[in-house]
C-alpha atoms as a PDB file:
ATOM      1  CA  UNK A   1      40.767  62.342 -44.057  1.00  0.00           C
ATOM      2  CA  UNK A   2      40.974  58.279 -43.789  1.00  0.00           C
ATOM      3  CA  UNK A   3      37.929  58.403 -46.375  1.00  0.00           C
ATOM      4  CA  UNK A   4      40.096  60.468 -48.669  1.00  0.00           C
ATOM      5  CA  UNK A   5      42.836  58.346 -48.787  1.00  0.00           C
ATOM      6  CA  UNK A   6      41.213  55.508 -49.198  1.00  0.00           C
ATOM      7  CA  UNK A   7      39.498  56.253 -52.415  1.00  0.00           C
ATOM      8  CA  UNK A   8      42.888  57.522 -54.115  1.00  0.00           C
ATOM      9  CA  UNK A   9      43.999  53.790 -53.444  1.00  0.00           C
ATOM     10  CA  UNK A  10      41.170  52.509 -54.320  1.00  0.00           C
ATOM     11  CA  UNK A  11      41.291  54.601 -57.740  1.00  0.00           C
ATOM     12  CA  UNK A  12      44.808  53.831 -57.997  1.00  0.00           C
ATOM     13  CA  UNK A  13      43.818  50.319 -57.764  1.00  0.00           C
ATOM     14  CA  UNK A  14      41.430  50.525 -60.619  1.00  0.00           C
ATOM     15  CA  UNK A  15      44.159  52.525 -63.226  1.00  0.00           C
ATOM     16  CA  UNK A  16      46.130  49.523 -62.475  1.00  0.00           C
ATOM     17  CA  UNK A  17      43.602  46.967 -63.349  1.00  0.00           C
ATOM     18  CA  UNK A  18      42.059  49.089 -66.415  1.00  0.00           C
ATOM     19  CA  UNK A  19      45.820  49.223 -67.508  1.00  0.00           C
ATOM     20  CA  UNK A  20      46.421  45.856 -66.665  1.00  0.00           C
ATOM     21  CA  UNK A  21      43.302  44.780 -68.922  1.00  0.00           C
ATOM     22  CA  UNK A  22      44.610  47.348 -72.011  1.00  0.00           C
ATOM     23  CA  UNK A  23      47.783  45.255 -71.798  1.00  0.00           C
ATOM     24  CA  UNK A  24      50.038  48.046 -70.293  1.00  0.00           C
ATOM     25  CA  UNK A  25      53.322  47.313 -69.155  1.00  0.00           C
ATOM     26  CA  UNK A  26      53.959  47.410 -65.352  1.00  0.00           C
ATOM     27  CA  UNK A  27      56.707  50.039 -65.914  1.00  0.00           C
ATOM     28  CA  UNK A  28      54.103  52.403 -67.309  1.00  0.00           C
ATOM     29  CA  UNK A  29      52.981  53.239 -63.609  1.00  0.00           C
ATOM     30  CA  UNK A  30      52.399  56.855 -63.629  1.00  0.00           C
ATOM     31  CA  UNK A  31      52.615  56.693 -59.201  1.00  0.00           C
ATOM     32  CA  UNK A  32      55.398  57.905 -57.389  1.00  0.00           C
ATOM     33  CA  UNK A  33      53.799  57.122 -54.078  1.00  0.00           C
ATOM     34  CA  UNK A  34      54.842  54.161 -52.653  1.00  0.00           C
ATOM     35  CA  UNK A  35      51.185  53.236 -51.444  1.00  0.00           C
ATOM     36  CA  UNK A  36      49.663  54.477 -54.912  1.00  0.00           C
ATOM     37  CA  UNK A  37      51.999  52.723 -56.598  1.00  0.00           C
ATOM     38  CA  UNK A  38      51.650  49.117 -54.523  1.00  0.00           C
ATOM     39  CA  UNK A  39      47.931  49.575 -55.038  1.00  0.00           C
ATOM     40  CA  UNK A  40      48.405  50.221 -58.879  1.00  0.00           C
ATOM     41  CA  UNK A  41      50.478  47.324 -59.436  1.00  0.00           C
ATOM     42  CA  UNK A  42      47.924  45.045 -57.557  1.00  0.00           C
ATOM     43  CA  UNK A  43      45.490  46.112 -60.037  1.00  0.00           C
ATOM     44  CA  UNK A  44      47.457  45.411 -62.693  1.00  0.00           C
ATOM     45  CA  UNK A  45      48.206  41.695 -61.196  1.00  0.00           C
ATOM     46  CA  UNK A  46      44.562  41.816 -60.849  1.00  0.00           C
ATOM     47  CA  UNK A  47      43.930  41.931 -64.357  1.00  0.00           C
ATOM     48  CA  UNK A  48      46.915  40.141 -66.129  1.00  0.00           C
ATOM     49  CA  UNK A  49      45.570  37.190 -63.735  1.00  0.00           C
ATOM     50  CA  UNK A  50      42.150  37.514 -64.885  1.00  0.00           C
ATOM     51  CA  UNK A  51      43.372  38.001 -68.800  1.00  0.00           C
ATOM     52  CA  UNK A  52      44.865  34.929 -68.044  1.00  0.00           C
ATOM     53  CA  UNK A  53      42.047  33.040 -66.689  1.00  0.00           C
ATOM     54  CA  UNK A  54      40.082  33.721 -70.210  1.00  0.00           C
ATOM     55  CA  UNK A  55      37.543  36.187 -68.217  1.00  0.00           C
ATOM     56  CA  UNK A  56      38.737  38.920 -70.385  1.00  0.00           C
ATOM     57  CA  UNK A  57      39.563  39.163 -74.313  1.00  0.00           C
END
């Protein structure tokens, strides 16, 4: 069950970050969980900090 659980964050995680790096708002979280969600948004941190960095175009 843990296993589960873990890879919906994990995958909610990534969404963020793809989103993040298509330049996405942060409002356009499609999560109502509050875990999901957390874990979306630190994707999309994730990625506006790496956009920033130059890493990404």
């Amino acid at each position: 069950m843990k296993r589960q659980k873990r890879d919906k964050l994990g995958r909610a995680h990534s969404n963020g970050y793809q989103a993040g790096l298509g330049g996405k708002a942060k409002e356009q979280c499609p999560y109502q969980n509050v875990d999901a969600k957390s874990q979306w948004l630190g994707g999309w941190r994730d990625a506006i900090s790496d956009r920033n960095l130059g890493l990404y175009k």
